[in-house]
N, C-alpha and C. Protein backbone atom coordinates (compact mmCIF):
# COMPACT_ATOMS: atom_id res chain seq x y z
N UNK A 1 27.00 -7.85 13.66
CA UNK A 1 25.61 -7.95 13.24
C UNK A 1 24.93 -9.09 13.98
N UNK A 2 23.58 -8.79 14.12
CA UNK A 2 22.94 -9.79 14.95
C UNK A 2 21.83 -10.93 13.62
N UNK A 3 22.01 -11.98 14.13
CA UNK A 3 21.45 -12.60 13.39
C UNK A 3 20.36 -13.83 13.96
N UNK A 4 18.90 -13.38 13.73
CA UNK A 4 18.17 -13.75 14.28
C UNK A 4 17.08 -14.70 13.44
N UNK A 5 16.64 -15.90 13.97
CA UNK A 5 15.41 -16.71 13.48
C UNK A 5 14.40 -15.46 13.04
N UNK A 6 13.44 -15.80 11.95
CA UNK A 6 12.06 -14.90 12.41
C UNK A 6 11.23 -15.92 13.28
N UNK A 7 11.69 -16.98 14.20
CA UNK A 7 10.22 -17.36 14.59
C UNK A 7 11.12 -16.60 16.27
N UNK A 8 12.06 -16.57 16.40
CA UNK A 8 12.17 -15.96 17.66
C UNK A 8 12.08 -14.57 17.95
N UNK A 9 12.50 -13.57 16.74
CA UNK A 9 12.27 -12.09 17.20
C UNK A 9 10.71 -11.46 17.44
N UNK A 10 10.89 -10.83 18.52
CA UNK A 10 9.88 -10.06 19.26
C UNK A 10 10.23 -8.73 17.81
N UNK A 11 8.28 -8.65 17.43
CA UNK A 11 8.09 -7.66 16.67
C UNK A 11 6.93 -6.25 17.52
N UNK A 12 7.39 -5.37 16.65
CA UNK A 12 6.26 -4.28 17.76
C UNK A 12 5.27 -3.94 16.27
N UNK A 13 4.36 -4.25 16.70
CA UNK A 13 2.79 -3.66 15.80
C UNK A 13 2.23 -2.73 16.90
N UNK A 14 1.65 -1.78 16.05
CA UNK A 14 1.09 -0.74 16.52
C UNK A 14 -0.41 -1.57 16.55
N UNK A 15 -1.20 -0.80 18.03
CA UNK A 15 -2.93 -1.35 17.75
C UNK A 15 -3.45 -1.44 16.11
N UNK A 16 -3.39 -0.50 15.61
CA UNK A 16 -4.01 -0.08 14.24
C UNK A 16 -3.32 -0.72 13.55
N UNK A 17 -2.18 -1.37 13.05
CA UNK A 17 -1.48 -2.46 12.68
C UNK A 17 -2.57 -3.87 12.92
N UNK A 18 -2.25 -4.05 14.20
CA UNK A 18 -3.36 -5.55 14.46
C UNK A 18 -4.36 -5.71 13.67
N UNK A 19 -5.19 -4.46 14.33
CA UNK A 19 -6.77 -4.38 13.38
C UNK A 19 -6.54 -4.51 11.64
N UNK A 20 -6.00 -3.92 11.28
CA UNK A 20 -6.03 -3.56 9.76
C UNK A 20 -5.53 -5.78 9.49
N UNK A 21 -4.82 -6.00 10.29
CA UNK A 21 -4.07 -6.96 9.68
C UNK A 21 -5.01 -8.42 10.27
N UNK A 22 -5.64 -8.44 11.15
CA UNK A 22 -6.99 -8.99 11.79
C UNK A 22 -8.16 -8.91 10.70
N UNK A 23 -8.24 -8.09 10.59
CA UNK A 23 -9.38 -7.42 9.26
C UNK A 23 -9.10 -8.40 8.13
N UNK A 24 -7.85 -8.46 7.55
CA UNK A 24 -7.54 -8.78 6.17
C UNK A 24 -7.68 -10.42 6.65
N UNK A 25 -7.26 -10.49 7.72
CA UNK A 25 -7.71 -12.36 8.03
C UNK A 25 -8.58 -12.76 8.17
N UNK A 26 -9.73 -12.12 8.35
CA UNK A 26 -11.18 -12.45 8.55
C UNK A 26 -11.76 -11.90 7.31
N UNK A 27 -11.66 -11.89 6.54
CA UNK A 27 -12.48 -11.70 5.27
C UNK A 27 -12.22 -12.77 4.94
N UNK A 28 -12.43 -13.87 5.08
CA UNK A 28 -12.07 -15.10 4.32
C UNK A 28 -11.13 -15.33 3.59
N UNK A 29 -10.03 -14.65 4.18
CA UNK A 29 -8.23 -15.08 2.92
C UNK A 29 -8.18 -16.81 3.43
N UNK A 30 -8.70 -17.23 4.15
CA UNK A 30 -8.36 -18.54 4.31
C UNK A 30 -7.44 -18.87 5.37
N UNK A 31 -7.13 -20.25 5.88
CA UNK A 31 -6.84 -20.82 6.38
C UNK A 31 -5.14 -20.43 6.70
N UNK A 32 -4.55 -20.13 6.11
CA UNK A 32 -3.21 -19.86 5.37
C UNK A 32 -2.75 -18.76 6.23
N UNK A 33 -3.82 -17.28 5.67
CA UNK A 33 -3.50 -15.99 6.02
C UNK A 33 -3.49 -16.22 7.42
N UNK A 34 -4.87 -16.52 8.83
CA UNK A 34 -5.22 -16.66 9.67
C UNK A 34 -3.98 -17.02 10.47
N UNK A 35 -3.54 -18.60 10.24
CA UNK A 35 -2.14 -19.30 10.62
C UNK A 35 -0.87 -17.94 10.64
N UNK A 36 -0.53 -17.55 9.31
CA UNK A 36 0.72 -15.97 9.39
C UNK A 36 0.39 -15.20 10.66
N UNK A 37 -1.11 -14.93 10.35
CA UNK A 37 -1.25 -13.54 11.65
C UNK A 37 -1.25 -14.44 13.18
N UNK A 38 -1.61 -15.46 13.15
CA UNK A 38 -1.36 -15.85 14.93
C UNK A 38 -0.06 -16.11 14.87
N UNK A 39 0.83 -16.21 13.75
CA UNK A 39 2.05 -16.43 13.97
C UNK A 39 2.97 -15.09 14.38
N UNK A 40 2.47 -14.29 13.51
CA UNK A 40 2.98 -12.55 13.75
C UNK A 40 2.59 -11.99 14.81
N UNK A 41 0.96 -12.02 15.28
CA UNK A 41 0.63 -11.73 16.91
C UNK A 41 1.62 -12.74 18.01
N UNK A 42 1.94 -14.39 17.67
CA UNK A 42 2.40 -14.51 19.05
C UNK A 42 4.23 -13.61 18.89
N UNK A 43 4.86 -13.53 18.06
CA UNK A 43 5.72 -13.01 18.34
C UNK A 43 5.83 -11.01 18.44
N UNK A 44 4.36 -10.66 18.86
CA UNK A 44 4.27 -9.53 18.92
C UNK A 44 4.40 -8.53 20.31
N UNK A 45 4.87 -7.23 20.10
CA UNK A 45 4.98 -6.72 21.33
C UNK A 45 3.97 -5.52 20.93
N UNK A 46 2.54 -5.10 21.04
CA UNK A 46 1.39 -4.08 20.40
C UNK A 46 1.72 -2.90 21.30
N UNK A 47 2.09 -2.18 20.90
CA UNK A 47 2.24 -1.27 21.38
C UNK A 47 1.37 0.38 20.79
N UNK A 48 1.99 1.19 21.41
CA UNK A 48 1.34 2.83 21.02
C UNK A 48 2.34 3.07 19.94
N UNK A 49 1.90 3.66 18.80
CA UNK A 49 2.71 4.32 17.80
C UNK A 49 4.26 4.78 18.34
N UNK A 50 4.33 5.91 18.91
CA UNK A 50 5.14 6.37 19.65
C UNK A 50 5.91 5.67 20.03
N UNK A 51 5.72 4.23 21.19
CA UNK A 51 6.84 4.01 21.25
C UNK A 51 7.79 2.93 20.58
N UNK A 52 7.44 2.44 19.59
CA UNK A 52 8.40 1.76 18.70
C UNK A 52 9.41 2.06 18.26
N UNK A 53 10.24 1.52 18.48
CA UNK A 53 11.97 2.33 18.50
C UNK A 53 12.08 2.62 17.03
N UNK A 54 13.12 3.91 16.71
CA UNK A 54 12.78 4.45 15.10
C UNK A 54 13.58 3.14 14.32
N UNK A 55 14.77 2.42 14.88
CA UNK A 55 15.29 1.26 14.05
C UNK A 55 14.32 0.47 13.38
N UNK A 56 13.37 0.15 13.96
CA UNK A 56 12.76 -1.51 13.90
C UNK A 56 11.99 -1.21 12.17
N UNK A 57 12.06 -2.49 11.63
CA UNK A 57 10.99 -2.35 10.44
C UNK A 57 9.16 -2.60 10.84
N UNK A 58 8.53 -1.34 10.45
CA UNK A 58 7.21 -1.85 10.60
C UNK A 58 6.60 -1.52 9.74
N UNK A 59 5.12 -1.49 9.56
CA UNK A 59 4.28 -1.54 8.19
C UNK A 59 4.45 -0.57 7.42
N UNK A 60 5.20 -0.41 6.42
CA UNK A 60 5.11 0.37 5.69
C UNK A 60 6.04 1.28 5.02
N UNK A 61 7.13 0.69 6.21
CA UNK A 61 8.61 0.99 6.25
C UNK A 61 9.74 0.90 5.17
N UNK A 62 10.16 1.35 4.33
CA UNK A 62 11.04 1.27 2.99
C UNK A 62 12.22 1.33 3.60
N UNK A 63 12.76 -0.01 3.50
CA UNK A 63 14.18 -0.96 3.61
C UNK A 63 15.24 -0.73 2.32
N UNK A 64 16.25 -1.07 2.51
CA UNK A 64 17.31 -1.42 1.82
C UNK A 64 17.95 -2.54 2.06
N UNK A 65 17.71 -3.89 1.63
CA UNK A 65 18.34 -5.01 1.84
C UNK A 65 19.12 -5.23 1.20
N UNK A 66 20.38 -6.28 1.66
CA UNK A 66 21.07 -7.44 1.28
C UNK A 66 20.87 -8.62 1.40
N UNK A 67 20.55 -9.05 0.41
CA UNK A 67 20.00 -10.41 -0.36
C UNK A 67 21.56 -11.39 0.09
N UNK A 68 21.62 -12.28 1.03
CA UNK A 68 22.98 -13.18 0.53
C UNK A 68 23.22 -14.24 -1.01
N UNK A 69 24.07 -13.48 -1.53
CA UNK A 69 24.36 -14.05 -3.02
C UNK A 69 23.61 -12.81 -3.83
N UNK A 70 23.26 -11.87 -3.82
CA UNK A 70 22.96 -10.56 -4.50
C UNK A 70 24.09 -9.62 -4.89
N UNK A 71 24.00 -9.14 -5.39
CA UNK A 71 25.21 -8.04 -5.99
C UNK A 71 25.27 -7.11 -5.45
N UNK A 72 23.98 -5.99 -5.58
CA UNK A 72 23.37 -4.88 -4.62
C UNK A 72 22.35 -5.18 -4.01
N UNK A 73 22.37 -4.33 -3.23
CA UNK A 73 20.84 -4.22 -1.82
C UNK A 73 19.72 -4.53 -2.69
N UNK A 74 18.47 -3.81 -2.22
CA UNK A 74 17.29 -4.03 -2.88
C UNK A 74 16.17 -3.35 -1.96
N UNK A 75 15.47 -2.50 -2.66
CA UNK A 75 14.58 -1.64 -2.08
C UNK A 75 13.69 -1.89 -1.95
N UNK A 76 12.75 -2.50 -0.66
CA UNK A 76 11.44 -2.49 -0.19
C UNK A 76 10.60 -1.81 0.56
N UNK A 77 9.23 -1.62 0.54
CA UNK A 77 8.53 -1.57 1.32
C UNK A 77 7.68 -1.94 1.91
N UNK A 78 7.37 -2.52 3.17
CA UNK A 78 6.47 -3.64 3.74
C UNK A 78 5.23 -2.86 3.86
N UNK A 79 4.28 -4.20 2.80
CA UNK A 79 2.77 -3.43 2.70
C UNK A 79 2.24 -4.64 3.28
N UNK A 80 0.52 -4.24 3.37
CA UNK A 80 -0.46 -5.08 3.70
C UNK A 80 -0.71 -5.49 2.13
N UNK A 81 -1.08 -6.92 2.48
CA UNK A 81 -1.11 -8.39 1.05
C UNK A 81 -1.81 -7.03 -0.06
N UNK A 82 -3.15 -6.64 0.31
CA UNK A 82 -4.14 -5.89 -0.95
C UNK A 82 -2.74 -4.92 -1.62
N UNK A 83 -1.70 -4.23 -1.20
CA UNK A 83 -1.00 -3.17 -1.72
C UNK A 83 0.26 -4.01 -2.24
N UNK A 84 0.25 -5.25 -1.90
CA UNK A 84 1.29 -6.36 -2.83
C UNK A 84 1.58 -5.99 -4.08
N UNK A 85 3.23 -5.32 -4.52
CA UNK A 85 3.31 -5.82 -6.13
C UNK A 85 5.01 -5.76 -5.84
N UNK A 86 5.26 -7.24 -5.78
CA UNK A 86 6.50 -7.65 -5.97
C UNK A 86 7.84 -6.71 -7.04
N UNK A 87 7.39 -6.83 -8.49
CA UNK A 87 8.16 -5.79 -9.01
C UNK A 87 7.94 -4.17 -9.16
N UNK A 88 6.71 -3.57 -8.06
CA UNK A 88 7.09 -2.23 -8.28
C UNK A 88 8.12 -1.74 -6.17
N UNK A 89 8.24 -3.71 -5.54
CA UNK A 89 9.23 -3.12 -4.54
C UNK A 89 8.38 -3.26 -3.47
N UNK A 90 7.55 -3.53 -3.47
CA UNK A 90 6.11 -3.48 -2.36
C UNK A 90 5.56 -5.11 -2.05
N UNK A 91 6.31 -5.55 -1.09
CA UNK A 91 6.19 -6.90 -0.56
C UNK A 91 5.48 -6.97 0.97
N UNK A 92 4.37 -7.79 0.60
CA UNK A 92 3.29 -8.05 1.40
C UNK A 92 3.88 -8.68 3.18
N UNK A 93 3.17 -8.06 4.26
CA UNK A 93 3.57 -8.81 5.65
C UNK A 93 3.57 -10.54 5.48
N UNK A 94 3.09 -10.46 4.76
CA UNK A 94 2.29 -12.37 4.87
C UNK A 94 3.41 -13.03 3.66
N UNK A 95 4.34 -12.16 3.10
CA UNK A 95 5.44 -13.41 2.31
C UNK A 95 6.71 -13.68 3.44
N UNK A 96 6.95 -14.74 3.25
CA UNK A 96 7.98 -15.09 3.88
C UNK A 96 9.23 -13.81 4.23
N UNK A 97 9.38 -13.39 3.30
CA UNK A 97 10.69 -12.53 3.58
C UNK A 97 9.93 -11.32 4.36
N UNK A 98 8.31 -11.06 4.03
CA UNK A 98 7.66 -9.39 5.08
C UNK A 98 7.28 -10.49 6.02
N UNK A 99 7.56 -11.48 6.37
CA UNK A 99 7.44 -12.01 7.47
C UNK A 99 8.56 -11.59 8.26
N UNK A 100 9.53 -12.12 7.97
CA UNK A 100 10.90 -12.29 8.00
C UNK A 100 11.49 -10.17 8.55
N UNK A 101 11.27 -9.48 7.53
CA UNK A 101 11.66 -8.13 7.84
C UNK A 101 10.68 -7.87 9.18
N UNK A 102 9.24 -7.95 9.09
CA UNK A 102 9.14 -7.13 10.37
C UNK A 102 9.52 -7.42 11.71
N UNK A 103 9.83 -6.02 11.96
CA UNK A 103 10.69 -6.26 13.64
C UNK A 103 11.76 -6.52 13.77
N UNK A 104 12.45 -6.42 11.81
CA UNK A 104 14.17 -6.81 12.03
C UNK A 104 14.48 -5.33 11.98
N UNK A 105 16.01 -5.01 12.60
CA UNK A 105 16.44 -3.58 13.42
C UNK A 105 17.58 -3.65 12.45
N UNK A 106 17.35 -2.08 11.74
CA UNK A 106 18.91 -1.65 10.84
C UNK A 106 19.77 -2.20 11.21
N UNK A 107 20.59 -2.84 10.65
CA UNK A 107 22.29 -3.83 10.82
C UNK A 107 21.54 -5.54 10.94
N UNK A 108 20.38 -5.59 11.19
CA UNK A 108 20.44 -7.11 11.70
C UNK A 108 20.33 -7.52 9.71
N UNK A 109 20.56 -9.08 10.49
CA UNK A 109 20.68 -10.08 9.70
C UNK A 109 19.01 -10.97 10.29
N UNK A 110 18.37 -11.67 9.47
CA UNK A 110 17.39 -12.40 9.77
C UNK A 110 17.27 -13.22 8.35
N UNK A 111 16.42 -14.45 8.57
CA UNK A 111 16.49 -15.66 7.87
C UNK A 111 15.03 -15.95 7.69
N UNK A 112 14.73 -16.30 5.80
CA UNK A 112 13.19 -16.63 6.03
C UNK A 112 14.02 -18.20 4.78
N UNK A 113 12.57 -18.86 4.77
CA UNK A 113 12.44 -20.14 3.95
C UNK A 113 12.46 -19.86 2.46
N UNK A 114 12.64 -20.38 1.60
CA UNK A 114 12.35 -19.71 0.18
C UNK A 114 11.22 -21.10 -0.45
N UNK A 115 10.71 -21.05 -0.70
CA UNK A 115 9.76 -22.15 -1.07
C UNK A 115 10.01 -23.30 -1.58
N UNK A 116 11.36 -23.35 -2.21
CA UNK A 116 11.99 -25.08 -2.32
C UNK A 116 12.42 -25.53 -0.75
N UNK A 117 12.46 -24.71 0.08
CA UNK A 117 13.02 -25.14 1.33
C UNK A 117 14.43 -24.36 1.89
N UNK A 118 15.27 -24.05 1.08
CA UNK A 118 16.35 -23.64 1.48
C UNK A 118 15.98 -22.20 2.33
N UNK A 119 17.29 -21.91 2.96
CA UNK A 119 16.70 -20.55 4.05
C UNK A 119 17.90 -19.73 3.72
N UNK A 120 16.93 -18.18 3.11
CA UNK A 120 17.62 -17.83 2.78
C UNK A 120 17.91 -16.28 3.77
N UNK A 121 19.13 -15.82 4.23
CA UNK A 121 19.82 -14.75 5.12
C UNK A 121 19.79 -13.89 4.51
N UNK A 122 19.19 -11.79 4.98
CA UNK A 122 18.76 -10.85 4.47
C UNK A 122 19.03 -9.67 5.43
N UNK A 123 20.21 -9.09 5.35
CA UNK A 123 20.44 -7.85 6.05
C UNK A 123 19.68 -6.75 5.95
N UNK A 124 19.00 -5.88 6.83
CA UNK A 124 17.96 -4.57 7.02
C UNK A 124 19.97 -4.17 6.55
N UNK A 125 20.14 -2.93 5.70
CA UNK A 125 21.60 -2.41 5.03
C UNK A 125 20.41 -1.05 6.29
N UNK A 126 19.68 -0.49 5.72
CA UNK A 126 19.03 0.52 5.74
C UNK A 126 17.27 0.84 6.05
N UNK A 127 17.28 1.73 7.06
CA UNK A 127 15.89 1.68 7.07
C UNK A 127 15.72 2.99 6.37
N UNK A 128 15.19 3.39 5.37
CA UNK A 128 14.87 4.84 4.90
C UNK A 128 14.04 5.90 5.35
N UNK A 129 12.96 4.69 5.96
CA UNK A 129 11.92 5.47 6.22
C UNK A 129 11.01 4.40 6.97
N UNK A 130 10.42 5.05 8.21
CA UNK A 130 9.61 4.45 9.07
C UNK A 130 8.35 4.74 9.92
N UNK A 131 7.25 5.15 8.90
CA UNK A 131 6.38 6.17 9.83
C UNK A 131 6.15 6.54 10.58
N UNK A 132 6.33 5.44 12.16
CA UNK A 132 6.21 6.08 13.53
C UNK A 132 7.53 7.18 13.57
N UNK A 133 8.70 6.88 13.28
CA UNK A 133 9.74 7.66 13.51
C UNK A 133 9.36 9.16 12.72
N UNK A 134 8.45 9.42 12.00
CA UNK A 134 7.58 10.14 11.10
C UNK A 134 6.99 11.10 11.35
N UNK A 135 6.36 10.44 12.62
CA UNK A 135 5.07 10.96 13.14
C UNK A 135 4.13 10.78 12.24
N UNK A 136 3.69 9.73 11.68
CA UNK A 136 2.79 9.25 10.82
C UNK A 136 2.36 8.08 11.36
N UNK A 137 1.39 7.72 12.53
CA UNK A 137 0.82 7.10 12.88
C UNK A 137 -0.49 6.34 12.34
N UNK A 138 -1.03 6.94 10.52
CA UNK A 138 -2.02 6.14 10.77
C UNK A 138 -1.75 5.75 9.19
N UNK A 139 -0.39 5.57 9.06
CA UNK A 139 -0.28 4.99 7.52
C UNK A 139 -0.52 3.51 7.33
C-alpha cells in the first residue's frame, strides 16, 4: 500500500468540479474556505471527465474506509460543504479527511490532521462508486 501526505498527492478535478467548488468560495464562506480551495487547486491536475482514472476518489464518489484504530471500514461519500451531513455518511471536500480522500486511489493509505493535532492514517478499502467511471459527468 502506498502511503501518501495529502499536501503532496496530485488530485484530478474535473472543469465543472473547479467551478462548482470556486462558486462555493466566492459567496463569502470566508477566509477559511478560499485558503482549502487554493490549497486543493494547487495540488490539482483539471482535467476532462473522461479522463480521470476509474481508481481515484472524486466528487461524489462513495468510499469504504479504514479508519486506523476502527473496528470496521466506514462508508462515505465526498460531497460539496452545502450537501454536508456527517452522520447520514456525506462528508464535505473542505473537512480535513474530504480533503485528505480526494485523489486518494483504492488500496492507498493517506493522512489528514484531526483537530487536537494528532494525524490521523485512512485507507480508500474500496471505491464503490465513481461517477466519471459512470459516465456521469455532471454529478
Amino acid at each position: 500500500m502506498n502511503t501518501t501526505s495529502e499536501l503532496q498527492q496530485t488530485i484530478y478535478l474535473t472543469e465543472l468540479d473547479v467551478t462548482r467548488l470556486e462558486r462555493l468560495a466566492g459567496r463569502g464562506a470566508g477566509a477559511a474556505m478560499a485558503e482549502m480551495l487554493e490549497d486543493l487547486l494547487a495540488r490539482a491536475a483539471i482535467v476532462p471527465p473522461q479522463s480521470v482514472p476509474r481508481d481515484v476518489v472524486t466528487m461524489n464518489s462513495v468510499v469504504s474506509c479504514a479508519l486506523e484504530g476502527d473496528p470496521a471500514p466506514r462508508r462515505w461519500t465526498l460531497v460539496y460543504p452545502d450537501s454536508a451531513d456527517f452522520e447520514a455518511g456525506r462528508i464535505s471536500v473542505f473537512s480535513p479527511v474530504g480533503q485528505a480522500l480526494l485523489g486518494a486511489r483504492a488500496g492507498q493509505t493517506v493522512s489528514y490532521r484531526l483537530p487536537d493535532g494528532r494525524e490521523q492514517a485512512i485507507t480508500v478499502v474500496e471505491l464503490a462508486f465513481q461517477p466519471e467511471a459512470n459516465g456521469q459527468y455532471t454529478l
